[in-house]
PDB file of N, CA and C in Angstrom:
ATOM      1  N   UNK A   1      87.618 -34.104  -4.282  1.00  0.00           N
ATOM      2  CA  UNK A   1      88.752 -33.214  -4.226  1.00  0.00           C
ATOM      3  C   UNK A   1      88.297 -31.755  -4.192  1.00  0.00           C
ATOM      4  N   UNK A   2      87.544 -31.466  -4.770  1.00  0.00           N
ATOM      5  CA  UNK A   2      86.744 -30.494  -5.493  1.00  0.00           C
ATOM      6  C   UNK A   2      86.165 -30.047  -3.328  1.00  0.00           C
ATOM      7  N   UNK A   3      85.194 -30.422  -3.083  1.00  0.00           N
ATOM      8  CA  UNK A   3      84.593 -30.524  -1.732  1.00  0.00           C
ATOM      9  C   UNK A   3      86.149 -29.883  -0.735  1.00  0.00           C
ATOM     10  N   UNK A   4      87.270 -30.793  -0.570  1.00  0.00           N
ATOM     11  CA  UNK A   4      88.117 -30.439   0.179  1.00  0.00           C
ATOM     12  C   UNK A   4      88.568 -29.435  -0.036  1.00  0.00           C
ATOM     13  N   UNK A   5      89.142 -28.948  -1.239  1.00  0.00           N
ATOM     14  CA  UNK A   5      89.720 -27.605  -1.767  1.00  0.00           C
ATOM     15  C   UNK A   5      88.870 -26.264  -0.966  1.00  0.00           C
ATOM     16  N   UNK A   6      87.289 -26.309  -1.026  1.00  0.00           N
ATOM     17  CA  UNK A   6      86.622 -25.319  -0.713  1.00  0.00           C
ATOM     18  C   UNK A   6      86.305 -25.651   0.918  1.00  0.00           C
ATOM     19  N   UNK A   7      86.627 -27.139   1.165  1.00  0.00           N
ATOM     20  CA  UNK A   7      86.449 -26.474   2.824  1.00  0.00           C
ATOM     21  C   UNK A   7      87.511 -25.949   3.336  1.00  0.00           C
ATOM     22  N   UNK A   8      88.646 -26.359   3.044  1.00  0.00           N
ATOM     23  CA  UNK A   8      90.181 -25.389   3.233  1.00  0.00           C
ATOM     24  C   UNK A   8      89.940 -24.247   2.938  1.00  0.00           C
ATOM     25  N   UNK A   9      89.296 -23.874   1.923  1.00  0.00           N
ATOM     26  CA  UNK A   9      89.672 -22.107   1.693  1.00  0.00           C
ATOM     27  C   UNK A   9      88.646 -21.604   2.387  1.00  0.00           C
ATOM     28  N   UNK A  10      87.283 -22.179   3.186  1.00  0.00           N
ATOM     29  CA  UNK A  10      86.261 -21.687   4.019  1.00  0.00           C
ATOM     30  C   UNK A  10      87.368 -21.379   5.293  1.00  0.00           C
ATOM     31  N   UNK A  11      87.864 -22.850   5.914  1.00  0.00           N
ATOM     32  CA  UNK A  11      88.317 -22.602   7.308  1.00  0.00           C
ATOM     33  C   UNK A  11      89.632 -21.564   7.392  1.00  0.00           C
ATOM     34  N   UNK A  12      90.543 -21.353   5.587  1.00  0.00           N
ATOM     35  CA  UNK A  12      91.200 -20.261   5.902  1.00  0.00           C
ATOM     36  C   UNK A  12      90.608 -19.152   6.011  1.00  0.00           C
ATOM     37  N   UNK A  13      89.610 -18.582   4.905  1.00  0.00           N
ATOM     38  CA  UNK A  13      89.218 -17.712   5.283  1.00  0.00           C
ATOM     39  C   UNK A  13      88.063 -17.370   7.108  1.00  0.00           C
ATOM     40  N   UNK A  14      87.986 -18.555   7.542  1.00  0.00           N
ATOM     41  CA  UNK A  14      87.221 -18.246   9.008  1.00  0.00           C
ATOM     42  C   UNK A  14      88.400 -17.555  10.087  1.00  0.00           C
ATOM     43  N   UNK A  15      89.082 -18.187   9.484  1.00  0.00           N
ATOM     44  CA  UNK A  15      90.485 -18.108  10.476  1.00  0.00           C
ATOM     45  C   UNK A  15      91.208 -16.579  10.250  1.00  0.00           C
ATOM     46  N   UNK A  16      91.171 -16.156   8.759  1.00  0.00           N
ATOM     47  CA  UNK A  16      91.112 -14.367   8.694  1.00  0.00           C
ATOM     48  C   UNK A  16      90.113 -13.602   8.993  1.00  0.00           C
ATOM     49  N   UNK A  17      88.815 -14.059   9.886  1.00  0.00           N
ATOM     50  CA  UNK A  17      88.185 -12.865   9.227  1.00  0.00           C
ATOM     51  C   UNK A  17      88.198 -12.532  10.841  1.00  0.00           C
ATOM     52  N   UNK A  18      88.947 -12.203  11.695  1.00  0.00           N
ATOM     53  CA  UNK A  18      89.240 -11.232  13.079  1.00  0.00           C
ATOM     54  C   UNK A  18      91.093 -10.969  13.090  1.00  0.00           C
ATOM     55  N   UNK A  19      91.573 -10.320  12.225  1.00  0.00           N
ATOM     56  CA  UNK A  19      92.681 -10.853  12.344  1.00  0.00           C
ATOM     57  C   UNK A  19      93.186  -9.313  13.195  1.00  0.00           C
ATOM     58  N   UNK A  20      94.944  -9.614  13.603  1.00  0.00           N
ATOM     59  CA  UNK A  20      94.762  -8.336  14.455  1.00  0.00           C
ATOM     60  C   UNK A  20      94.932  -8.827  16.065  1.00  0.00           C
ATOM     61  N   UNK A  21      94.240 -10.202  16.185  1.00  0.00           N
ATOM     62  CA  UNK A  21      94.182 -10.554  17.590  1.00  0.00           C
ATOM     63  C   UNK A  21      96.006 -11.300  18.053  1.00  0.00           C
ATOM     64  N   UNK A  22      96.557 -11.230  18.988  1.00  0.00           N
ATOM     65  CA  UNK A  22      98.060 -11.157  19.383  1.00  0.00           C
ATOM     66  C   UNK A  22      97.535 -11.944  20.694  1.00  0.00           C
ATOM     67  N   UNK A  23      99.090 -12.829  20.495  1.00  0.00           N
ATOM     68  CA  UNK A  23      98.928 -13.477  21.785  1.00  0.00           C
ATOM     69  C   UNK A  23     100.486 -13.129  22.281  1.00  0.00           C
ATOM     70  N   UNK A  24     100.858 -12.774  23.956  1.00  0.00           N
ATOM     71  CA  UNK A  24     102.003 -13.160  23.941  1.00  0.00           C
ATOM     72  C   UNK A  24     102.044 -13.803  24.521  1.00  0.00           C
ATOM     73  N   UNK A  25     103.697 -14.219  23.997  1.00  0.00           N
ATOM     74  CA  UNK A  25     104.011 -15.758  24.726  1.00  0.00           C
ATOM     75  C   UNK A  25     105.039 -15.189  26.178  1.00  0.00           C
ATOM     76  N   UNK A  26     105.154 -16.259  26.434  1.00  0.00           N
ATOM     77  CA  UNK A  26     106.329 -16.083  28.011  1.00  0.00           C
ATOM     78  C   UNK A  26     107.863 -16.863  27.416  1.00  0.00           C
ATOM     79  N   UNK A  27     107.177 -17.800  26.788  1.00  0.00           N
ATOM     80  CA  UNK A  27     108.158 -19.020  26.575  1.00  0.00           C
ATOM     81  C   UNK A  27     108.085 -19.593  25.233  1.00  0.00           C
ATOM     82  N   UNK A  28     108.695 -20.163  24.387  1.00  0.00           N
ATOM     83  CA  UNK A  28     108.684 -20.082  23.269  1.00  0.00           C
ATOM     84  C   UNK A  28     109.092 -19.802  21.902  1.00  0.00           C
ATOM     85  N   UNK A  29     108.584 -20.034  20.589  1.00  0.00           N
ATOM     86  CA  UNK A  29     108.962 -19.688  19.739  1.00  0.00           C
ATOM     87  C   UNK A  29     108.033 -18.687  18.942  1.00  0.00           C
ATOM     88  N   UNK A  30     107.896 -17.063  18.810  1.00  0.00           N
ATOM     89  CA  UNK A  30     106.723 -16.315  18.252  1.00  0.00           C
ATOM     90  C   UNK A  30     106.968 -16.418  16.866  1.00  0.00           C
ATOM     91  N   UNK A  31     105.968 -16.021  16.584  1.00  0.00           N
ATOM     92  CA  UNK A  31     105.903 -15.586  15.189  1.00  0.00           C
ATOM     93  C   UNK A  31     106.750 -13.885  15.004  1.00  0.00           C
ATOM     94  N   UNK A  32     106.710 -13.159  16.015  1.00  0.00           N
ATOM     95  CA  UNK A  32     107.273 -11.767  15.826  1.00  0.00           C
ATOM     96  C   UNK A  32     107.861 -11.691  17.461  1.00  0.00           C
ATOM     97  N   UNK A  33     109.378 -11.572  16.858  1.00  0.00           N
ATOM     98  CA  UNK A  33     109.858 -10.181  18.488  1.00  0.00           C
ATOM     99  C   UNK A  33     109.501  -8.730  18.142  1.00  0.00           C
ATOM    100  N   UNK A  34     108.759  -8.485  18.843  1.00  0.00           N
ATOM    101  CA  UNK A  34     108.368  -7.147  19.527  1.00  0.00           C
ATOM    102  C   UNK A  34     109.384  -6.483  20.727  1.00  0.00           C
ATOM    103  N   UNK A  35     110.165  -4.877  20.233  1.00  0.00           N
ATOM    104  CA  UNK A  35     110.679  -4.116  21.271  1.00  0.00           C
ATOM    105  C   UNK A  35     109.409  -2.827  21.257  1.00  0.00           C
ATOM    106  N   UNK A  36     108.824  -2.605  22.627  1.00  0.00           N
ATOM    107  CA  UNK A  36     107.955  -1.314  22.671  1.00  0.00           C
ATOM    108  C   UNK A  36     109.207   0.100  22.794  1.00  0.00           C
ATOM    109  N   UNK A  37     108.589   0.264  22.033  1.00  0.00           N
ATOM    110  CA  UNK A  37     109.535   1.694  22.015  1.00  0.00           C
ATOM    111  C   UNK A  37     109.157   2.847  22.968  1.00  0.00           C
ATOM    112  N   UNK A  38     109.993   3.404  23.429  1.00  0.00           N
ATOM    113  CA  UNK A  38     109.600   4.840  24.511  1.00  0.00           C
ATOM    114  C   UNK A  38     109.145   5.904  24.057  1.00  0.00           C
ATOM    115  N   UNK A  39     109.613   5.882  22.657  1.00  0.00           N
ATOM    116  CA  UNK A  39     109.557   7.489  21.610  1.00  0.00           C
ATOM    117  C   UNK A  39     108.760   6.769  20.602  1.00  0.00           C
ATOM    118  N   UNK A  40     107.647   7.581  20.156  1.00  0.00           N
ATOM    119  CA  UNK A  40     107.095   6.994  18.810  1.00  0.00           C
ATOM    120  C   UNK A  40     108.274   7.888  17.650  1.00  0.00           C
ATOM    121  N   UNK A  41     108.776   8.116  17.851  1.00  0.00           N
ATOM    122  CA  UNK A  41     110.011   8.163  16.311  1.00  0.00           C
ATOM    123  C   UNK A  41     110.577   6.855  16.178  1.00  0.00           C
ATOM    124  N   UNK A  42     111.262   5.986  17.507  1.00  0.00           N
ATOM    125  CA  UNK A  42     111.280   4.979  17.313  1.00  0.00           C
ATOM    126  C   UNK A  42     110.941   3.524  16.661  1.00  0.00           C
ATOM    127  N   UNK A  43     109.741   3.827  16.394  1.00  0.00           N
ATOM    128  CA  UNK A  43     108.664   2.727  16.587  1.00  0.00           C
ATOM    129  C   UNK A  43     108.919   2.655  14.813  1.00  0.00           C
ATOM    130  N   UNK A  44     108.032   1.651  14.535  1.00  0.00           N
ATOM    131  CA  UNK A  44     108.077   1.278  12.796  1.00  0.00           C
ATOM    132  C   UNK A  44     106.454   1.345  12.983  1.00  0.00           C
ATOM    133  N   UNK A  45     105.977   0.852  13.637  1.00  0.00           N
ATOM    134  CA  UNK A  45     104.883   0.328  14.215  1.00  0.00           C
ATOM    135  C   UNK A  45     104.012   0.992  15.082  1.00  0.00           C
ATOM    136  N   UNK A  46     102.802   1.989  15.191  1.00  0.00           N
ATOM    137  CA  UNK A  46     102.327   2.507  15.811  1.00  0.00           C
ATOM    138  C   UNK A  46     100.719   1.580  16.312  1.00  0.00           C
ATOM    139  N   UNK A  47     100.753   1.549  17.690  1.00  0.00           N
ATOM    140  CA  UNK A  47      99.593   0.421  17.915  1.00  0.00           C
ATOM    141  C   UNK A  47      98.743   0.613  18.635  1.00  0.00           C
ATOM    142  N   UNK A  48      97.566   0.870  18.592  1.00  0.00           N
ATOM    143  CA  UNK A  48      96.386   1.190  19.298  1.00  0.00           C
ATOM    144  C   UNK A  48      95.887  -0.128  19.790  1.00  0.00           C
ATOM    145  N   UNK A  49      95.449  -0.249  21.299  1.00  0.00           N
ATOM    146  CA  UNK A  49      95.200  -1.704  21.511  1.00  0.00           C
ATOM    147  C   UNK A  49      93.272  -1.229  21.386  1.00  0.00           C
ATOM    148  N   UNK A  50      92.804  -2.685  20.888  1.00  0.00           N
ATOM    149  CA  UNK A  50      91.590  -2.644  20.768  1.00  0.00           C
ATOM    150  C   UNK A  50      90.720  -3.132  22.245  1.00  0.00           C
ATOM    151  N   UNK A  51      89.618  -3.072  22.789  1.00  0.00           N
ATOM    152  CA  UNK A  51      88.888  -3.504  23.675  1.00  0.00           C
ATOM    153  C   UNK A  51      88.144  -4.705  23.397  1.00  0.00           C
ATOM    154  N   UNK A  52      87.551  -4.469  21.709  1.00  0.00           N
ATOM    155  CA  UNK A  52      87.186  -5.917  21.619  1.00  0.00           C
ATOM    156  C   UNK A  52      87.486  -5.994  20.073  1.00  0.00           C
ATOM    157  N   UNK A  53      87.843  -7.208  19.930  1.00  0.00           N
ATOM    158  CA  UNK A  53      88.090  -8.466  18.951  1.00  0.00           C
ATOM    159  C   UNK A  53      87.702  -7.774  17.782  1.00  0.00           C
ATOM    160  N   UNK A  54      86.648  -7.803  17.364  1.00  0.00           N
ATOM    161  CA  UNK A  54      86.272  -7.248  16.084  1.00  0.00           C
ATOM    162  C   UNK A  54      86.911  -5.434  15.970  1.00  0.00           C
ATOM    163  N   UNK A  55      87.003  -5.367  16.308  1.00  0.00           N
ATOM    164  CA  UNK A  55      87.679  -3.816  16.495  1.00  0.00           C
ATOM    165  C   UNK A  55      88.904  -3.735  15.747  1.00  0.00           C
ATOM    166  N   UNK A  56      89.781  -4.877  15.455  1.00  0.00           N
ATOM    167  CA  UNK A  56      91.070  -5.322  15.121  1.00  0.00           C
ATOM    168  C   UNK A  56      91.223  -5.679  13.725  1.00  0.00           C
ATOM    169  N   UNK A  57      89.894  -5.853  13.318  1.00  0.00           N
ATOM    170  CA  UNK A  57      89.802  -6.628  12.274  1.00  0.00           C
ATOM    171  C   UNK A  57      90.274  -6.121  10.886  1.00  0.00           C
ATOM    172  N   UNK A  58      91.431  -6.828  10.202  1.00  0.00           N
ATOM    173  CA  UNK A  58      92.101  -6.116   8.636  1.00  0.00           C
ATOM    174  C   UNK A  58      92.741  -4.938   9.091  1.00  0.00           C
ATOM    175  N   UNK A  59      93.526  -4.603  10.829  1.00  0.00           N
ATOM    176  CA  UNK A  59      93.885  -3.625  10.623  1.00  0.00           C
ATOM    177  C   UNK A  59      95.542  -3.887  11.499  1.00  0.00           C
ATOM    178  N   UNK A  60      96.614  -3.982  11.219  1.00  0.00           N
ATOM    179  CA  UNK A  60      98.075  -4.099  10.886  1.00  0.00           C
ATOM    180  C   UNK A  60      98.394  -3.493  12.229  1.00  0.00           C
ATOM    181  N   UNK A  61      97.713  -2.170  12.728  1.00  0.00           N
ATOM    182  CA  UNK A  61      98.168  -1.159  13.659  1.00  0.00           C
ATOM    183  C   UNK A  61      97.064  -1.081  15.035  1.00  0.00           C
ATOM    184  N   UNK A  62      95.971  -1.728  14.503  1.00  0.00           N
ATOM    185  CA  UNK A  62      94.988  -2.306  15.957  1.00  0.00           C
ATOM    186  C   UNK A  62      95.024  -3.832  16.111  1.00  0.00           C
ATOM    187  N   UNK A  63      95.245  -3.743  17.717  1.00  0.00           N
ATOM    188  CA  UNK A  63      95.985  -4.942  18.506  1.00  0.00           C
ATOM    189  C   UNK A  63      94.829  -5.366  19.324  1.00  0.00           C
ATOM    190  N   UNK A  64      94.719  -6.541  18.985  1.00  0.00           N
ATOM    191  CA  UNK A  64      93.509  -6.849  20.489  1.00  0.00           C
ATOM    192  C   UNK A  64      94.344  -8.204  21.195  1.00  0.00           C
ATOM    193  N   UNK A  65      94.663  -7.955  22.471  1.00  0.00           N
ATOM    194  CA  UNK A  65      95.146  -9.685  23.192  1.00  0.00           C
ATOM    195  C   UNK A  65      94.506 -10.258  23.719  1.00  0.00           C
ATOM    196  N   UNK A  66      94.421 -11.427  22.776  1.00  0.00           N
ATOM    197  CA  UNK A  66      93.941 -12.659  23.507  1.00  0.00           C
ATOM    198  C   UNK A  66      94.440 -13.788  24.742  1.00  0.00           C
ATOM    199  N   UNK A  67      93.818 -14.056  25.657  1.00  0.00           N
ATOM    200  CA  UNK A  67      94.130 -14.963  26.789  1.00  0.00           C
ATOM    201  C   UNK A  67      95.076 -16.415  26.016  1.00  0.00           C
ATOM    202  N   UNK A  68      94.221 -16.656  24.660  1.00  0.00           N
ATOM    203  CA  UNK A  68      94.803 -18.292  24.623  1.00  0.00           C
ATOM    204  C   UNK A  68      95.178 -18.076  22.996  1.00  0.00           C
ATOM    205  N   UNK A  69      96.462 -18.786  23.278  1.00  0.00           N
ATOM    206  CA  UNK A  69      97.239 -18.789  21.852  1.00  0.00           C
ATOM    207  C   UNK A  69      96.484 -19.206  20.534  1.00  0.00           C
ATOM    208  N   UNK A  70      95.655 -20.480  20.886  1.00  0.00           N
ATOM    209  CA  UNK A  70      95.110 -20.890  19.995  1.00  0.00           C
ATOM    210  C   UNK A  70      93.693 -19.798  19.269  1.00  0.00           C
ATOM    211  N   UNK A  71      93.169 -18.691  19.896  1.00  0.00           N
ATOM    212  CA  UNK A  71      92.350 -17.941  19.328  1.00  0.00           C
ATOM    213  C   UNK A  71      92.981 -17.177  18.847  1.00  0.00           C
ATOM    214  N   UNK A  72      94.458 -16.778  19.031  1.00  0.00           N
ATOM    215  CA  UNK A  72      95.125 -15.741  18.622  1.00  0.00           C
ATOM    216  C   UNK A  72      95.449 -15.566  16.801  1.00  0.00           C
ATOM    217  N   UNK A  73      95.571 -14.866  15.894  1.00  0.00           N
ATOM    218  CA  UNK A  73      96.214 -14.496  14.609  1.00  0.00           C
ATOM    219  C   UNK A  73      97.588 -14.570  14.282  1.00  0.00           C
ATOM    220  N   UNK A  74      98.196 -14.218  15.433  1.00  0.00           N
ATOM    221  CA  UNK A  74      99.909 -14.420  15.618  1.00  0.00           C
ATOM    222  C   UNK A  74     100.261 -14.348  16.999  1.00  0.00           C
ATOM    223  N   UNK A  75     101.335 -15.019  17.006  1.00  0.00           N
ATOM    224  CA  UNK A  75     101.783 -14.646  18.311  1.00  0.00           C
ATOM    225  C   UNK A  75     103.111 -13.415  18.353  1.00  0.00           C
ATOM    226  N   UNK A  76     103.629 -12.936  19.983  1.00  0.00           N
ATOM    227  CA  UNK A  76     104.160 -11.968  19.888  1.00  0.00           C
ATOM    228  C   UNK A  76     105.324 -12.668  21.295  1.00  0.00           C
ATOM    229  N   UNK A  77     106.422 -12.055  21.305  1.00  0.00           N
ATOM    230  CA  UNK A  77     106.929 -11.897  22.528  1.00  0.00           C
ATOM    231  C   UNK A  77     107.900 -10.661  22.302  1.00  0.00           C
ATOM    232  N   UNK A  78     107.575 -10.275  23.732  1.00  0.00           N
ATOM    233  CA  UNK A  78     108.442  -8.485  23.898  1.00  0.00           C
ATOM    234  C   UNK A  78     109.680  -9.144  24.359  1.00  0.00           C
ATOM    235  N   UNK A  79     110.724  -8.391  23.924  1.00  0.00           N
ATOM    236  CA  UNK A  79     111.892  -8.348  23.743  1.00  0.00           C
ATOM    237  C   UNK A  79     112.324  -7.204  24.665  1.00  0.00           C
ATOM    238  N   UNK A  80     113.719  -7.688  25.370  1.00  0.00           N
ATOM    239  CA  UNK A  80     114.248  -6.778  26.014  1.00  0.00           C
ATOM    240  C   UNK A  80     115.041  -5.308  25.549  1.00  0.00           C
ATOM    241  N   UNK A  81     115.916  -6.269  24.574  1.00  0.00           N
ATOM    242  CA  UNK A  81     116.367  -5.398  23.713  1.00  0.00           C
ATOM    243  C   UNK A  81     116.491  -4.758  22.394  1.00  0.00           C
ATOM    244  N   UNK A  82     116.232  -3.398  21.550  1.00  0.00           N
ATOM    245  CA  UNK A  82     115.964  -3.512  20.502  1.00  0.00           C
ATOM    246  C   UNK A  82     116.490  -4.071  19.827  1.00  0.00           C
ATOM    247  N   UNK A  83     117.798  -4.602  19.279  1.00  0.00           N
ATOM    248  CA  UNK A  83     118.560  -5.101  18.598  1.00  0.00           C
ATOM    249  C   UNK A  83     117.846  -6.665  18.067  1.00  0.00           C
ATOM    250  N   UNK A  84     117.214  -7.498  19.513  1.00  0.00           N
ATOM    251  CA  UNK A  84     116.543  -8.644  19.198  1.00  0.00           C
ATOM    252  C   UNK A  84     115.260  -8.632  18.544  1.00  0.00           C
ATOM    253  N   UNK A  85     114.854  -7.479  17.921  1.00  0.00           N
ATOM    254  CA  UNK A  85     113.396  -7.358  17.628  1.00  0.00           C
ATOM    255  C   UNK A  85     113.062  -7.121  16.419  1.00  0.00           C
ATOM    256  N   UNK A  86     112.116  -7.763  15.577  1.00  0.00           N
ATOM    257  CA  UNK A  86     111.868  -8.138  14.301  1.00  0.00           C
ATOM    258  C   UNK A  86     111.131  -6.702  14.213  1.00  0.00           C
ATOM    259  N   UNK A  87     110.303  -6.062  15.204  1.00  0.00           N
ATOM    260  CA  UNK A  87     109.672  -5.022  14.779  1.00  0.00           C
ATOM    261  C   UNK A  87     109.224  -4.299  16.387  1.00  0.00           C
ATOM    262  N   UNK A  88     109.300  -2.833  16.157  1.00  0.00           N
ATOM    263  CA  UNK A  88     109.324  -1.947  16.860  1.00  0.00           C
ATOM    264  C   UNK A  88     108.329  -1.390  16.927  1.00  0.00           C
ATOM    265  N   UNK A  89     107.075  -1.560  18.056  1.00  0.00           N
ATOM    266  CA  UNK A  89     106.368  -0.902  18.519  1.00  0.00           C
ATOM    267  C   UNK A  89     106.106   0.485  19.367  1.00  0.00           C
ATOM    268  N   UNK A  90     105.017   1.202  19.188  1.00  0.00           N
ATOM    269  CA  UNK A  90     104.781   2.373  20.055  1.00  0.00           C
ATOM    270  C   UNK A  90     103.299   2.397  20.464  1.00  0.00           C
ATOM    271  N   UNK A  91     102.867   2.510  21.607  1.00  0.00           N
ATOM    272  CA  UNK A  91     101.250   2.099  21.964  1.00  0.00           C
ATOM    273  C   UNK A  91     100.983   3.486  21.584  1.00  0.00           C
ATOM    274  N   UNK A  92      99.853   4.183  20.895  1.00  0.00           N
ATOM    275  CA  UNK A  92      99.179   4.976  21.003  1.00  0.00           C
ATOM    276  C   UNK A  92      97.983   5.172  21.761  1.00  0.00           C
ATOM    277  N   UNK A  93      97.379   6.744  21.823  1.00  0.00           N
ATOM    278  CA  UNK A  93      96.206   6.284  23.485  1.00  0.00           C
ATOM    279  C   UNK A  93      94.932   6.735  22.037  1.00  0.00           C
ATOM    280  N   UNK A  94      95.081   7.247  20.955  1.00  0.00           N
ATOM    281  CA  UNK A  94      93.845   7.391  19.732  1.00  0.00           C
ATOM    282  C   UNK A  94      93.745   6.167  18.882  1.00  0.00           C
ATOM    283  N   UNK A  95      92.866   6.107  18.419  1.00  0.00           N
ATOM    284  CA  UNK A  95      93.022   4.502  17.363  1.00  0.00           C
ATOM    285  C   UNK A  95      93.157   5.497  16.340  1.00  0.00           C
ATOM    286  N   UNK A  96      93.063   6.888  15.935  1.00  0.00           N
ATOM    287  CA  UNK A  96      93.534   7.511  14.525  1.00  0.00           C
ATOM    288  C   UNK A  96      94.988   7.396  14.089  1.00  0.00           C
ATOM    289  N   UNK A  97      95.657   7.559  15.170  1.00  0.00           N
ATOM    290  CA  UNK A  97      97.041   7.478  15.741  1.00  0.00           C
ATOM    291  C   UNK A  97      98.125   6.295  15.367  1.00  0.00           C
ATOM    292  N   UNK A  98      97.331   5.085  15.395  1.00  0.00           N
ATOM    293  CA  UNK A  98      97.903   3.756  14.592  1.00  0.00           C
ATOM    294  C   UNK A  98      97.805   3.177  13.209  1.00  0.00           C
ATOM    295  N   UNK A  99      99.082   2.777  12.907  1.00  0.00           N
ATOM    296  CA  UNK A  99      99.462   2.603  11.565  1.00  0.00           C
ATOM    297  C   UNK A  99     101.087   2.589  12.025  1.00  0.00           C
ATOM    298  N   UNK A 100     101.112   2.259  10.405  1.00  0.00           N
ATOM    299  CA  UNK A 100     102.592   2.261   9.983  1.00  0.00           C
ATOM    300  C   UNK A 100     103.436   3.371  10.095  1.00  0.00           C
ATOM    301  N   UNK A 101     104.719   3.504  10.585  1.00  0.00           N
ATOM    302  CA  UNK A 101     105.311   4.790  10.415  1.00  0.00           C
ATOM    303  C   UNK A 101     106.232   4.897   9.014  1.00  0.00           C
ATOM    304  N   UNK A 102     106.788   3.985   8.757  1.00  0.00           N
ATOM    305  CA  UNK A 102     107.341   3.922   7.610  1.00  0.00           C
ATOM    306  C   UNK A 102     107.236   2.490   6.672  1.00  0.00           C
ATOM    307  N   UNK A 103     107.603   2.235   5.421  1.00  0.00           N
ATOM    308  CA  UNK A 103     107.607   0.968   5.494  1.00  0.00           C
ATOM    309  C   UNK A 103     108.561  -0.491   5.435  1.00  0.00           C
ATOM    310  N   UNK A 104     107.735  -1.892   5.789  1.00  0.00           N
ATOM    311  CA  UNK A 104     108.771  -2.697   7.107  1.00  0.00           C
ATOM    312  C   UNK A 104     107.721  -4.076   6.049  1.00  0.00           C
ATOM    313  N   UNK A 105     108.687  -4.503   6.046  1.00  0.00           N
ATOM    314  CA  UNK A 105     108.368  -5.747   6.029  1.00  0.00           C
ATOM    315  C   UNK A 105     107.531  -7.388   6.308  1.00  0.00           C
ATOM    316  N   UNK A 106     106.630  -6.471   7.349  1.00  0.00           N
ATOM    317  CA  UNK A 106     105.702  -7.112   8.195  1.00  0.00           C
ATOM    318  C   UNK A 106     104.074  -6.113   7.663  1.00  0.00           C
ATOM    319  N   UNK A 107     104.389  -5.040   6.956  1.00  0.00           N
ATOM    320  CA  UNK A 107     103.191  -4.544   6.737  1.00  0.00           C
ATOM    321  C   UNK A 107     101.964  -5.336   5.726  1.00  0.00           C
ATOM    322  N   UNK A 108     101.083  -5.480   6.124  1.00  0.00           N
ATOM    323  CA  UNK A 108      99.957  -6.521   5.945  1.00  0.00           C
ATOM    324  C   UNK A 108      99.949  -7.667   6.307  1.00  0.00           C
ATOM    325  N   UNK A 109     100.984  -8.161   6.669  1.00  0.00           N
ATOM    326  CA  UNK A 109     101.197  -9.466   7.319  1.00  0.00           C
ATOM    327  C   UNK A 109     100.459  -9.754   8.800  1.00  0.00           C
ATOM    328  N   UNK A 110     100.060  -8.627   9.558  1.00  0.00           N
ATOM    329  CA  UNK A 110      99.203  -9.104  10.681  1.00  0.00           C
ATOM    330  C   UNK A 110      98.059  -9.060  11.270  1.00  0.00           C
ATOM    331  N   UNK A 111      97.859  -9.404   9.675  1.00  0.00           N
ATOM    332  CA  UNK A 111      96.041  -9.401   9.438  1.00  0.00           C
ATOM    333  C   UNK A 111      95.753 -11.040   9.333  1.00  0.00           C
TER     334      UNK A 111
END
């Protein structure tokens, strides 16, 4: 019992340690609706996309997308309208720039 307990908490923790990585879907059920916002006043959510994977890592406001759901941390689908959207994004072009704008309910959660 003892053995199983610690390989579960190995493969959870393998499974946190790039977190940050987003998949979107087309079709489906996400884990988060996403509306990108036009105005960062808008946004709850300010998001710097990462280039690579580890770049993302433990950080809420750097985004890296992955090709296949199954490597992904969460999944995402953009939303047309804000009203349908669990949380409100704004891309930033600095990675100093991303973070939280205020706080939401999803903060630490997409790590």
């Amino acid at each position: 019992m003892k053995k199983l307990v610690t390989l579960l908490l190995l493969v959870l923790a393998a499974a946190c340690a790039f977190a940050g990585s987003v998949h979107v879907l087309e079709s489906g059920t996400p884990d988060l609706k996403v509306w990108v916002c036009e105005y960062k006043s808008q946004a709850d959510l300010c998001v710097w996309v990462a280039d690579y994977r580890s770049q993302a890592k433990d950080k809420d406001g750097i985004w890296f997308f992955e090709k296949y759901k199954s490597q992904a941390d969460f999944t995402v689908k953009i939303v047309k309208y804000r009203s349908q959207a669990d949380l409100k994004v704004y891309y930033v072009p600095y990675r100093s720039q991303a973070g939280w704008r205020e706080s939401h309910p999803w903060t630490g959660r997409l790590r």
